[in-house]
C-alpha atoms as a PDB file:
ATOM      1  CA  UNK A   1      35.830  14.968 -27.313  1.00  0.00           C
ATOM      2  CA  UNK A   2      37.292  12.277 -24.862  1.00  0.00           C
ATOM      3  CA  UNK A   3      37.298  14.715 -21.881  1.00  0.00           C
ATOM      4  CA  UNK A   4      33.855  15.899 -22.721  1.00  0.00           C
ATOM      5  CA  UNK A   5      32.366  12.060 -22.904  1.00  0.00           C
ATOM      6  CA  UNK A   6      34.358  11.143 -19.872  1.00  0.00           C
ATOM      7  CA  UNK A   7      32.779  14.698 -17.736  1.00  0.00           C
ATOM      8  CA  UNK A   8      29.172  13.400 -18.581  1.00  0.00           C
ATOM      9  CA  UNK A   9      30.137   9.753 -17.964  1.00  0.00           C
ATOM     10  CA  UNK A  10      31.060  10.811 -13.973  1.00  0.00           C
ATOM     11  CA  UNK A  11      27.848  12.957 -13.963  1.00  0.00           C
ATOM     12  CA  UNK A  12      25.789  10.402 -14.634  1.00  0.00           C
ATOM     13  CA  UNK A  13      27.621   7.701 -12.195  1.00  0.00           C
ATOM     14  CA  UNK A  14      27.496  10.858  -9.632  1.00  0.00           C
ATOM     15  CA  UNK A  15      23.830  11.444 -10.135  1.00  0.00           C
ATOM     16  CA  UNK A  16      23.456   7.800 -10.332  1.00  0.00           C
ATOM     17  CA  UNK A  17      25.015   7.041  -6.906  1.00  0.00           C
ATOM     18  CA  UNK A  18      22.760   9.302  -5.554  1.00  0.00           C
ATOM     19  CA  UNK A  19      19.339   8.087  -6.518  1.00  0.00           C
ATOM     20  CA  UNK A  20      20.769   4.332  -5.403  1.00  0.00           C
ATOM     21  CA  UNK A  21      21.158   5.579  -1.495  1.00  0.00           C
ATOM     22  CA  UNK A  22      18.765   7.970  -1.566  1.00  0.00           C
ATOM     23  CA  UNK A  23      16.079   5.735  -3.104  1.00  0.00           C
ATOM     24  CA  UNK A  24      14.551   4.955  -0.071  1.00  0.00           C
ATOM     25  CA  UNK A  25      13.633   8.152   1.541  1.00  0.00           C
ATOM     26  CA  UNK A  26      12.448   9.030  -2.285  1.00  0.00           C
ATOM     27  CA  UNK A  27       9.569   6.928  -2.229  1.00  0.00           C
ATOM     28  CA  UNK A  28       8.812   6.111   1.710  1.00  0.00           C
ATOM     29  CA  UNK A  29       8.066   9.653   3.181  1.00  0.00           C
ATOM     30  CA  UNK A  30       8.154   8.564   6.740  1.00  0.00           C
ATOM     31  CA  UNK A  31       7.368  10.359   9.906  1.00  0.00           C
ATOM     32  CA  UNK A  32       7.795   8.825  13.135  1.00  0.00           C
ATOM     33  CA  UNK A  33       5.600   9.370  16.353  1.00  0.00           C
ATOM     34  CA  UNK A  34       6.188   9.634  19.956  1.00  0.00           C
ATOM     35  CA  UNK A  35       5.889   6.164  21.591  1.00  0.00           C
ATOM     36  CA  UNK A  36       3.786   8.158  23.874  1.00  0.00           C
ATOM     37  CA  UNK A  37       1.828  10.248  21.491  1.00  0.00           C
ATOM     38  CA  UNK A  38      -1.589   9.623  22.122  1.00  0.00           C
ATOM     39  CA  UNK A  39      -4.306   9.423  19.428  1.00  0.00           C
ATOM     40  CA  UNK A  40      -7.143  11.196  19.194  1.00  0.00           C
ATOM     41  CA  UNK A  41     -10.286   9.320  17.529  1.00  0.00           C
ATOM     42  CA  UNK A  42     -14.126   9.035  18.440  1.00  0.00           C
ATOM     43  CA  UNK A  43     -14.106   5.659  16.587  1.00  0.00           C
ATOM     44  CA  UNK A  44     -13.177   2.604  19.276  1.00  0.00           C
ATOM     45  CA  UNK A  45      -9.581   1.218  18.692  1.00  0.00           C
ATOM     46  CA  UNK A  46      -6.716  -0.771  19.923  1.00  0.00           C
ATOM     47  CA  UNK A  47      -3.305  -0.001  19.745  1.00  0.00           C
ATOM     48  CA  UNK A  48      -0.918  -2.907  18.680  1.00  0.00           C
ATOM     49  CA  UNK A  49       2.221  -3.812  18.935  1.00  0.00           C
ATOM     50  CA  UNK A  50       3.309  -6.817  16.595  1.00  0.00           C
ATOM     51  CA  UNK A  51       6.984  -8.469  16.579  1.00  0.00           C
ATOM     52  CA  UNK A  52       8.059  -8.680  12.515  1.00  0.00           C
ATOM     53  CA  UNK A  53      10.176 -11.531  11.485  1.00  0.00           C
ATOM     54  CA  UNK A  54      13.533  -9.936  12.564  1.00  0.00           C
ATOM     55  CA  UNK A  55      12.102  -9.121  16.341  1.00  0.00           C
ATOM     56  CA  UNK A  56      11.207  -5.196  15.083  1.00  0.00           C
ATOM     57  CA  UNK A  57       8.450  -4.016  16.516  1.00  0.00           C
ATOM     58  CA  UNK A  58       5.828  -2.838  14.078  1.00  0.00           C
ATOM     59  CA  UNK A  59       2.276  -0.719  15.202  1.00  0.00           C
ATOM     60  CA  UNK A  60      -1.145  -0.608  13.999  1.00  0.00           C
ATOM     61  CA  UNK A  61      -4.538   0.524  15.184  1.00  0.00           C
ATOM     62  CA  UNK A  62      -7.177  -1.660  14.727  1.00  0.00           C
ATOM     63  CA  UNK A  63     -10.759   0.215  14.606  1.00  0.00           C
ATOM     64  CA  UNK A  64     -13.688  -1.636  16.031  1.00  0.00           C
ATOM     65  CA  UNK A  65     -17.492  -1.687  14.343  1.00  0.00           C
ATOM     66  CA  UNK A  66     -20.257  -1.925  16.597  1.00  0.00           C
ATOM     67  CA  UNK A  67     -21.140  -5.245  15.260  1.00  0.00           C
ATOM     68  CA  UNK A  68     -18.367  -6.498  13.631  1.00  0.00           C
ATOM     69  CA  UNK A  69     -18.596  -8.758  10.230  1.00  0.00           C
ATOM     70  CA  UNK A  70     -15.110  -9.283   9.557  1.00  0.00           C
ATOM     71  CA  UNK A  71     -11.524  -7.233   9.122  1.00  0.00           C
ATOM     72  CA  UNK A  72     -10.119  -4.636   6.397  1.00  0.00           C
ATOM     73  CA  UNK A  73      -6.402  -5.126   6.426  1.00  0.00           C
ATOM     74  CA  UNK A  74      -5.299  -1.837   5.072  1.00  0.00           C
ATOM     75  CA  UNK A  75      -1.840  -1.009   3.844  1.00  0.00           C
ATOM     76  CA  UNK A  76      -1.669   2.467   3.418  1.00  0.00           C
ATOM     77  CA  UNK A  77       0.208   4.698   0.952  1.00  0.00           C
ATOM     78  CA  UNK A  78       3.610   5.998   0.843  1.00  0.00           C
ATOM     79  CA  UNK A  79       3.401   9.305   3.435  1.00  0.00           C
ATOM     80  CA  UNK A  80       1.394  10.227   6.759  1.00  0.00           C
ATOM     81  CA  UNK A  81       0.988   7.902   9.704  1.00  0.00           C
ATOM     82  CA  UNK A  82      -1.867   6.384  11.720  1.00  0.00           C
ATOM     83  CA  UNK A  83      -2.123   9.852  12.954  1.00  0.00           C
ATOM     84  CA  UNK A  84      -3.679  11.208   9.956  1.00  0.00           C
ATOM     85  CA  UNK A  85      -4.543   7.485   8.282  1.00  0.00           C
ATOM     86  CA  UNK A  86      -7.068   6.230  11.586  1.00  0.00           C
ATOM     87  CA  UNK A  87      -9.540   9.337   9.668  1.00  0.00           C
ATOM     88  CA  UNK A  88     -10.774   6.712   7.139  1.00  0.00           C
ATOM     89  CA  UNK A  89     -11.480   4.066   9.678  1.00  0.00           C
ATOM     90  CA  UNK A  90     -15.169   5.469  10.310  1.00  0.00           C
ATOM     91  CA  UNK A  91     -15.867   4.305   6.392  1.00  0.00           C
ATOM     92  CA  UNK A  92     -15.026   1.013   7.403  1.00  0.00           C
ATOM     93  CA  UNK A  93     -16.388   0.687  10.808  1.00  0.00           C
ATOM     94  CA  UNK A  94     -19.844   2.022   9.795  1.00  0.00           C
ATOM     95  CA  UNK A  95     -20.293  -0.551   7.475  1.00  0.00           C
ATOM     96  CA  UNK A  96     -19.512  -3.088   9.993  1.00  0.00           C
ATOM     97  CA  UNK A  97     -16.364  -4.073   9.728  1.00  0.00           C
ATOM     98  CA  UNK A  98     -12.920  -3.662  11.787  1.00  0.00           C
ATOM     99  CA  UNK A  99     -10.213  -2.351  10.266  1.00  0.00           C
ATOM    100  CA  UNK A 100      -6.547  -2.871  11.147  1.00  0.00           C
ATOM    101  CA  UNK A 101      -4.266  -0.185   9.593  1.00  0.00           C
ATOM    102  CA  UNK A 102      -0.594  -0.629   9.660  1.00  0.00           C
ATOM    103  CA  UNK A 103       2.339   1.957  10.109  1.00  0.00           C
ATOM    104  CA  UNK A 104       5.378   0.484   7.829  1.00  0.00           C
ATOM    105  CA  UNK A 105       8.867   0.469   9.462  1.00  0.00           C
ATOM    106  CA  UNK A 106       9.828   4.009  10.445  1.00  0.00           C
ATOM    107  CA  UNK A 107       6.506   5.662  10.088  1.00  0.00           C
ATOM    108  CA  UNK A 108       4.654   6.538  12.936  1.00  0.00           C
ATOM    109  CA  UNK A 109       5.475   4.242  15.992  1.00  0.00           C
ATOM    110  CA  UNK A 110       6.837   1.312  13.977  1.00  0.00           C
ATOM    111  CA  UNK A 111      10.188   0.887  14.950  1.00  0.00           C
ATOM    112  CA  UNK A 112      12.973   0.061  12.211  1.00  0.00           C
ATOM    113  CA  UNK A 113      14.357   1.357   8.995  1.00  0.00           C
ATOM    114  CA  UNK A 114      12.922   0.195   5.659  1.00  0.00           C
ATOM    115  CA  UNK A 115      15.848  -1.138   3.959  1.00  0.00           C
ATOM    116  CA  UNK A 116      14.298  -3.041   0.827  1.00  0.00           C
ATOM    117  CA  UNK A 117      11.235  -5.281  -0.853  1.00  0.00           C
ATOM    118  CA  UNK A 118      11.558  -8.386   0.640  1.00  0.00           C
ATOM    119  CA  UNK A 119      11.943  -6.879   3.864  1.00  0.00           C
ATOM    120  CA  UNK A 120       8.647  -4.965   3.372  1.00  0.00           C
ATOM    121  CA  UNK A 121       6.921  -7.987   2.585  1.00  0.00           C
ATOM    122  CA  UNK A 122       8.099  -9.616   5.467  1.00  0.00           C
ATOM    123  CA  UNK A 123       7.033  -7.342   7.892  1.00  0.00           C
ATOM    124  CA  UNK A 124       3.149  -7.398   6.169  1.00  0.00           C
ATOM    125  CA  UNK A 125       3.464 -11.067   6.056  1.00  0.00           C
ATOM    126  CA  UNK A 126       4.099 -11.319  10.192  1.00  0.00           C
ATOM    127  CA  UNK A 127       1.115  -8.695  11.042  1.00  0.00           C
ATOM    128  CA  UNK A 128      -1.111 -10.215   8.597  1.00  0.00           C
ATOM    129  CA  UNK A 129      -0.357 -13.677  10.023  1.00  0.00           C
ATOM    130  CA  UNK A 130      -1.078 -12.345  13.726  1.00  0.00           C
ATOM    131  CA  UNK A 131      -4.456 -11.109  12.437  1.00  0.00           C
ATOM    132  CA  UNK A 132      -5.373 -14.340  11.298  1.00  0.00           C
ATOM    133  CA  UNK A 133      -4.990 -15.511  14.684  1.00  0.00           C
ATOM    134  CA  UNK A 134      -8.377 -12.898  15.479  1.00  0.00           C
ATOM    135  CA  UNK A 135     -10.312 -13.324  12.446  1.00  0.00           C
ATOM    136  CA  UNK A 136     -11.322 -16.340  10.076  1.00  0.00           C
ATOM    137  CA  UNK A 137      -9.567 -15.279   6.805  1.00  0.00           C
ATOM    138  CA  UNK A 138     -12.859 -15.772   5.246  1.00  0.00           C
ATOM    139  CA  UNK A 139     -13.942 -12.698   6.631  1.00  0.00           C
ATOM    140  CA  UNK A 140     -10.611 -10.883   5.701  1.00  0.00           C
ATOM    141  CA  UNK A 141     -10.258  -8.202   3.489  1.00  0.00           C
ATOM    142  CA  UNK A 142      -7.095  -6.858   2.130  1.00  0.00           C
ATOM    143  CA  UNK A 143      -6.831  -3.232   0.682  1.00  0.00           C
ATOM    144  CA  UNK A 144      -4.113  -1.633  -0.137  1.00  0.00           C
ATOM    145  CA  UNK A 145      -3.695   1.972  -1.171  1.00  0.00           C
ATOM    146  CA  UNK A 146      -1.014   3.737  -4.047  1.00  0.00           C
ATOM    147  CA  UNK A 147       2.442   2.253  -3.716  1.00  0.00           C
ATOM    148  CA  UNK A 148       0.155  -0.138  -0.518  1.00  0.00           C
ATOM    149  CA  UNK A 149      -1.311  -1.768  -3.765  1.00  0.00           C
ATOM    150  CA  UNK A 150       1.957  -4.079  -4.548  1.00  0.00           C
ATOM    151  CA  UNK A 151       2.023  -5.168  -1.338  1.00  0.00           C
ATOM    152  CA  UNK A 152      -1.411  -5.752  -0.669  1.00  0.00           C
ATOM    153  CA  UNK A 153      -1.811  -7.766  -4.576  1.00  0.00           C
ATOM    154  CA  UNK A 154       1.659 -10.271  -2.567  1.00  0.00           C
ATOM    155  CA  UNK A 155      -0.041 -10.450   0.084  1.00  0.00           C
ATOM    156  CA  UNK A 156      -3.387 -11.583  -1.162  1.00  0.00           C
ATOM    157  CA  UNK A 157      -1.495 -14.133  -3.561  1.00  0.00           C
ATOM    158  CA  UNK A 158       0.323 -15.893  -0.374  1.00  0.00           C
ATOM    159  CA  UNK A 159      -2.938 -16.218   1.219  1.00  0.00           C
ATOM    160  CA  UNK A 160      -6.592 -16.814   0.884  1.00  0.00           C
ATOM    161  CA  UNK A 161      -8.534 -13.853   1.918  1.00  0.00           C
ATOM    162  CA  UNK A 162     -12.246 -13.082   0.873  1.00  0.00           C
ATOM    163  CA  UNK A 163     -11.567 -10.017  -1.211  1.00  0.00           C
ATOM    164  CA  UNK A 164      -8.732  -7.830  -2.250  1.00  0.00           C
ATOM    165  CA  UNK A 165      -9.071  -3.770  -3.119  1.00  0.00           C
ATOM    166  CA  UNK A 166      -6.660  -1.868  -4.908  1.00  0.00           C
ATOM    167  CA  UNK A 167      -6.934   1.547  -4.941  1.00  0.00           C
ATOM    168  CA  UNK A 168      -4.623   4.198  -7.477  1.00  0.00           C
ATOM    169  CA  UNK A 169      -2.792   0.560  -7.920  1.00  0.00           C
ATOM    170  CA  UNK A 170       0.062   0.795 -10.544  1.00  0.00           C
ATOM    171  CA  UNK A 171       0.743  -1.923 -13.014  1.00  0.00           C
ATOM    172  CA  UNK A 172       4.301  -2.398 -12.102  1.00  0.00           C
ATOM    173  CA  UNK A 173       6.556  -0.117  -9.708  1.00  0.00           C
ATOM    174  CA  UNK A 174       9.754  -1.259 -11.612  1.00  0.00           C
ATOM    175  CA  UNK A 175       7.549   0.688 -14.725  1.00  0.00           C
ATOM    176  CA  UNK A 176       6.446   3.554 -12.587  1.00  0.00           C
ATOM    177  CA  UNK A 177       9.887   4.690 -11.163  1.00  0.00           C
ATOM    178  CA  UNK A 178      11.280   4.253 -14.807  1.00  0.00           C
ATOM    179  CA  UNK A 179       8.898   7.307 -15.727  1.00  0.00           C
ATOM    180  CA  UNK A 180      10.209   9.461 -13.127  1.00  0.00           C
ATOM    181  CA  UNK A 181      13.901   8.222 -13.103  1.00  0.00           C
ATOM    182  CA  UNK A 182      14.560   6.976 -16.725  1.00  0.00           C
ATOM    183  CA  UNK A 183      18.273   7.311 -16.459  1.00  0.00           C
ATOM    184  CA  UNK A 184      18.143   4.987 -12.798  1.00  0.00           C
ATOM    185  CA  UNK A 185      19.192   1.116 -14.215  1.00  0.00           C
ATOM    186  CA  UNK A 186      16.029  -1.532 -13.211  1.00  0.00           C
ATOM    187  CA  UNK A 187      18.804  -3.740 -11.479  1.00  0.00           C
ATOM    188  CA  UNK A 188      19.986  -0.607  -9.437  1.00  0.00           C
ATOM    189  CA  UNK A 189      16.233  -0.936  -7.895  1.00  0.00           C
ATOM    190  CA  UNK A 190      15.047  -1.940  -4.241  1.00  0.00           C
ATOM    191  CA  UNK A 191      11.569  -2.067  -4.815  1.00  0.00           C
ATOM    192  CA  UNK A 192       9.724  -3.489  -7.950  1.00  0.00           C
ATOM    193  CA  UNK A 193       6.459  -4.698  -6.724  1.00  0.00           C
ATOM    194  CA  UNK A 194       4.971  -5.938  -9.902  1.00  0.00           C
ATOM    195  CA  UNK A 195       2.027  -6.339  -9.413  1.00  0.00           C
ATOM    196  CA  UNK A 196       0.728  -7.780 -13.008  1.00  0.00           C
ATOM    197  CA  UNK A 197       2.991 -10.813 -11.721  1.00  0.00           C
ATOM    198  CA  UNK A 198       1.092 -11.818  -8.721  1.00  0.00           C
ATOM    199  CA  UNK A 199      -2.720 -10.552  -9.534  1.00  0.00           C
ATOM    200  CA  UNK A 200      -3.682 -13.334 -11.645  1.00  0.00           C
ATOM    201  CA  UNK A 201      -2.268 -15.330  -9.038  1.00  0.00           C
ATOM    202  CA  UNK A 202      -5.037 -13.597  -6.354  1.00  0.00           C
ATOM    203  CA  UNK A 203      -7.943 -16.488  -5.571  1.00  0.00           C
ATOM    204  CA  UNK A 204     -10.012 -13.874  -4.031  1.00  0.00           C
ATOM    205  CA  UNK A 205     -12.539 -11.595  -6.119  1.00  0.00           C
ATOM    206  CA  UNK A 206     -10.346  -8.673  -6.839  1.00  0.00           C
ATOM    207  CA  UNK A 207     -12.346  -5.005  -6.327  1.00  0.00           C
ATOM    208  CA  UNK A 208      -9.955  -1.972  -8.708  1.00  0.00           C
ATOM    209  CA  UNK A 209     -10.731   1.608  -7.906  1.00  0.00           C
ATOM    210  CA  UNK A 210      -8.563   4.451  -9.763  1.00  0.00           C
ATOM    211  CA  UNK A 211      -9.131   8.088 -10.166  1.00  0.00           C
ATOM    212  CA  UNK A 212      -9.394   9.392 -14.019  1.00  0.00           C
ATOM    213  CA  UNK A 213      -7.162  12.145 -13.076  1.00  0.00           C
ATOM    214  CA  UNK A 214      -4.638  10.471 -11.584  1.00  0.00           C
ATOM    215  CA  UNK A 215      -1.584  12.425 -12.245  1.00  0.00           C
ATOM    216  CA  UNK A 216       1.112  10.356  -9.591  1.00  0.00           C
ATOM    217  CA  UNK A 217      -0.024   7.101 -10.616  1.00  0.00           C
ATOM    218  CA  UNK A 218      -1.521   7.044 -14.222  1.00  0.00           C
ATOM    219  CA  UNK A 219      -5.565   6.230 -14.664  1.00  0.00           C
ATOM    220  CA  UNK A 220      -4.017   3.364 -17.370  1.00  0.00           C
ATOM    221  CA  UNK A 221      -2.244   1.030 -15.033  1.00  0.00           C
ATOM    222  CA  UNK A 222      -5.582  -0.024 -13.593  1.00  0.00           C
ATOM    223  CA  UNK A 223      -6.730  -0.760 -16.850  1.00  0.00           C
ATOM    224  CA  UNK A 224      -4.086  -2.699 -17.838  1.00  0.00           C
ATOM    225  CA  UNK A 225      -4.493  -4.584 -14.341  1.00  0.00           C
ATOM    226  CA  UNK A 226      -7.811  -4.920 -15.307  1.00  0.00           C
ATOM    227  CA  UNK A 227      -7.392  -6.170 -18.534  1.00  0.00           C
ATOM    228  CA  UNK A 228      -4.674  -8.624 -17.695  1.00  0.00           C
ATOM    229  CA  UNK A 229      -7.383  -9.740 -15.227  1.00  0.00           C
ATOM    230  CA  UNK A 230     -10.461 -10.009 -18.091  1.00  0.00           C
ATOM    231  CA  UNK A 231     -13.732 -10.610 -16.862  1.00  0.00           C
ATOM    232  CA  UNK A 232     -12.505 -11.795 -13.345  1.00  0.00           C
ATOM    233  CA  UNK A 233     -11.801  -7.779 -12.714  1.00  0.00           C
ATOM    234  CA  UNK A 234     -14.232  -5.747 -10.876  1.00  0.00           C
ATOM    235  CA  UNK A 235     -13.182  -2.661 -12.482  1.00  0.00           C
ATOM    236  CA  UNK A 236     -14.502   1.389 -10.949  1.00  0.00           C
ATOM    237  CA  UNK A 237     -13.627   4.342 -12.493  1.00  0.00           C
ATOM    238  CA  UNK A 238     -13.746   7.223 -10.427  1.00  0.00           C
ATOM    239  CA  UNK A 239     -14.530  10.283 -12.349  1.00  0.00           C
ATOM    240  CA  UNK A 240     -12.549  13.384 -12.027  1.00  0.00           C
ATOM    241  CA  UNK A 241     -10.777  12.235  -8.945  1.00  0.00           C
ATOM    242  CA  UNK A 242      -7.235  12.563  -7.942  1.00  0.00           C
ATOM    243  CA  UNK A 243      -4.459  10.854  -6.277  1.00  0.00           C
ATOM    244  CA  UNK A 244      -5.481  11.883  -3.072  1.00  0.00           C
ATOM    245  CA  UNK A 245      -8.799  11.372  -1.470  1.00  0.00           C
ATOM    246  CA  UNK A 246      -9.946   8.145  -2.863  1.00  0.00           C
ATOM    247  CA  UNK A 247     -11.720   6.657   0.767  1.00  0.00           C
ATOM    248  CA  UNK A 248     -13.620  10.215   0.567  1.00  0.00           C
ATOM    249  CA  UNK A 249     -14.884   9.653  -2.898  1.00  0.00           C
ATOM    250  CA  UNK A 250     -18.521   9.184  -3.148  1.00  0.00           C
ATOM    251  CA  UNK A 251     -18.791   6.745  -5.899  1.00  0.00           C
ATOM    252  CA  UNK A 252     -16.015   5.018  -3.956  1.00  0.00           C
ATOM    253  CA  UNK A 253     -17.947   4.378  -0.793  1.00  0.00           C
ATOM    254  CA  UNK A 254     -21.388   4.250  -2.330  1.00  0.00           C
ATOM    255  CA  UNK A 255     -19.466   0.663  -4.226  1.00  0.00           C
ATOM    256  CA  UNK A 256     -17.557   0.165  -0.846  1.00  0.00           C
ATOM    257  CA  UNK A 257     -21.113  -0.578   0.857  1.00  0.00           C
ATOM    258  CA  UNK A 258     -22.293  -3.046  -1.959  1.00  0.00           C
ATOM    259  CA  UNK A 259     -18.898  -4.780  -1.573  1.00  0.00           C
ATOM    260  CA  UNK A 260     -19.017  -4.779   2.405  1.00  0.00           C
END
């Protein structure tokens, strides 16, 4: 009985041990570009190259509107790069506003190796900072997309921007992660991004789209954001959408215009 206890006790330190330095490429799913690949959009853009707080160099694109009303700062989710991301800028730009979208350490161009949470929020802290220095932050808006969410919910806590939007948000990474990795200790964890803790700290009218048929980040976690937020929530179900595909929605954008 001993020996059989003590087998499952090193399979589970074994198993354990894995998901703790493998964590990181299980929830970033990072691709990195060429620093010559050239992008191909009809939309206007500029390519930047912004120094983060430990002298890595980070790149965006930052899509232009015709006449422009203010900025998006968009953090987007957890895979693809601005190569596949820049598609959504059009939504943006036709409704008159810029929109900077950045490419986290490691993806893309972005130089770097994402190493934990504080780190991550470092990095969005320095762009968003040098984006200030363009735009009155009373014309910012920050979105953030799927695991984008936590960070974009810190980010709009630290600062004052006009709006926030969360889209597929989840109610608390730490939470999330449990369901897929129940035996994986909290403590053990590089990334909680809770974001119940820091949305009622959010200034800014707060804008919460979520799929109903969400199946990577459940439909419920907006409505407990939403709920933890009461009537201050601006709360938009999106019927029989998915994970993916949320920018393309048509409720989505038809509520995007109203809001921009």
């Amino acid at each position: 009985m001993i020996v059989l206890l003590a087998f499952f006790v090193v399979i589970y330190l074994i198993i354990v041990s894995y998901v703790y330095f493998n964590q990181i490429g299980m929830i970033f799913q990072n691709t990195a570009l060429p620093k010559e690949y050239q992008f191909e959009y009809q939309s206007k853009f500029e390519e930047l190259n912004i120094k983060s707080f430990d002298g890595v160099n980070l790149h965006g694109l930052l899509f232009k509107a015709e006449h422009s009303k203010g900025l998006v700062f968009y953090l987007h989710g957890n895979a693809g790069t601005l190569e596949t991301w820049g598609s959504i800028s059009k939504i943006y730009t036709s409704l008159g506003y810029d929109i900077f979208i950045l490419d986290y350490r490691s993806f893309g161009k972005s130089e770097g190796k994402i190493e934990n949470e504080d780190q991550l929020n470092k990095d969005v802290a320095a762009v968003y900072k040098v984006m200030k220095q363009r735009y009155s932050e009373d014309k910012i808006i920050i979105t953030g997309y799927s695991i984008g969410s936590g960070l974009a919910t810190i980010l709009a806590s630290e600062n004052k921007p006009k709006d926030l939007i969360l889209q597929s948000p989840y109610f608390s990474f730490t939470e999330l992660s449990s369901s897929r990795v129940p035996f994986f200790p909290d403590f053990m964890k590089k990334f909680h991004l809770e974001t119940f803790r820091y949305l009622p700290k959010v200034k800014a009218p707060v804008y919460i789209f979520h799929g109903t048929d969400d199946q990577l980040i459940p439909f419920d976690n907006s409505v407990r954001l939403k709920n933890l937020l009461k009537s201050k929530a601006n709360f938009y179900p999106l019927k029989n959408q998915g994970h993916v595909g949320v920018n393309e929605n048509d409720d989505f954008q038809n509520q995007l215009k109203i809001i921009l």
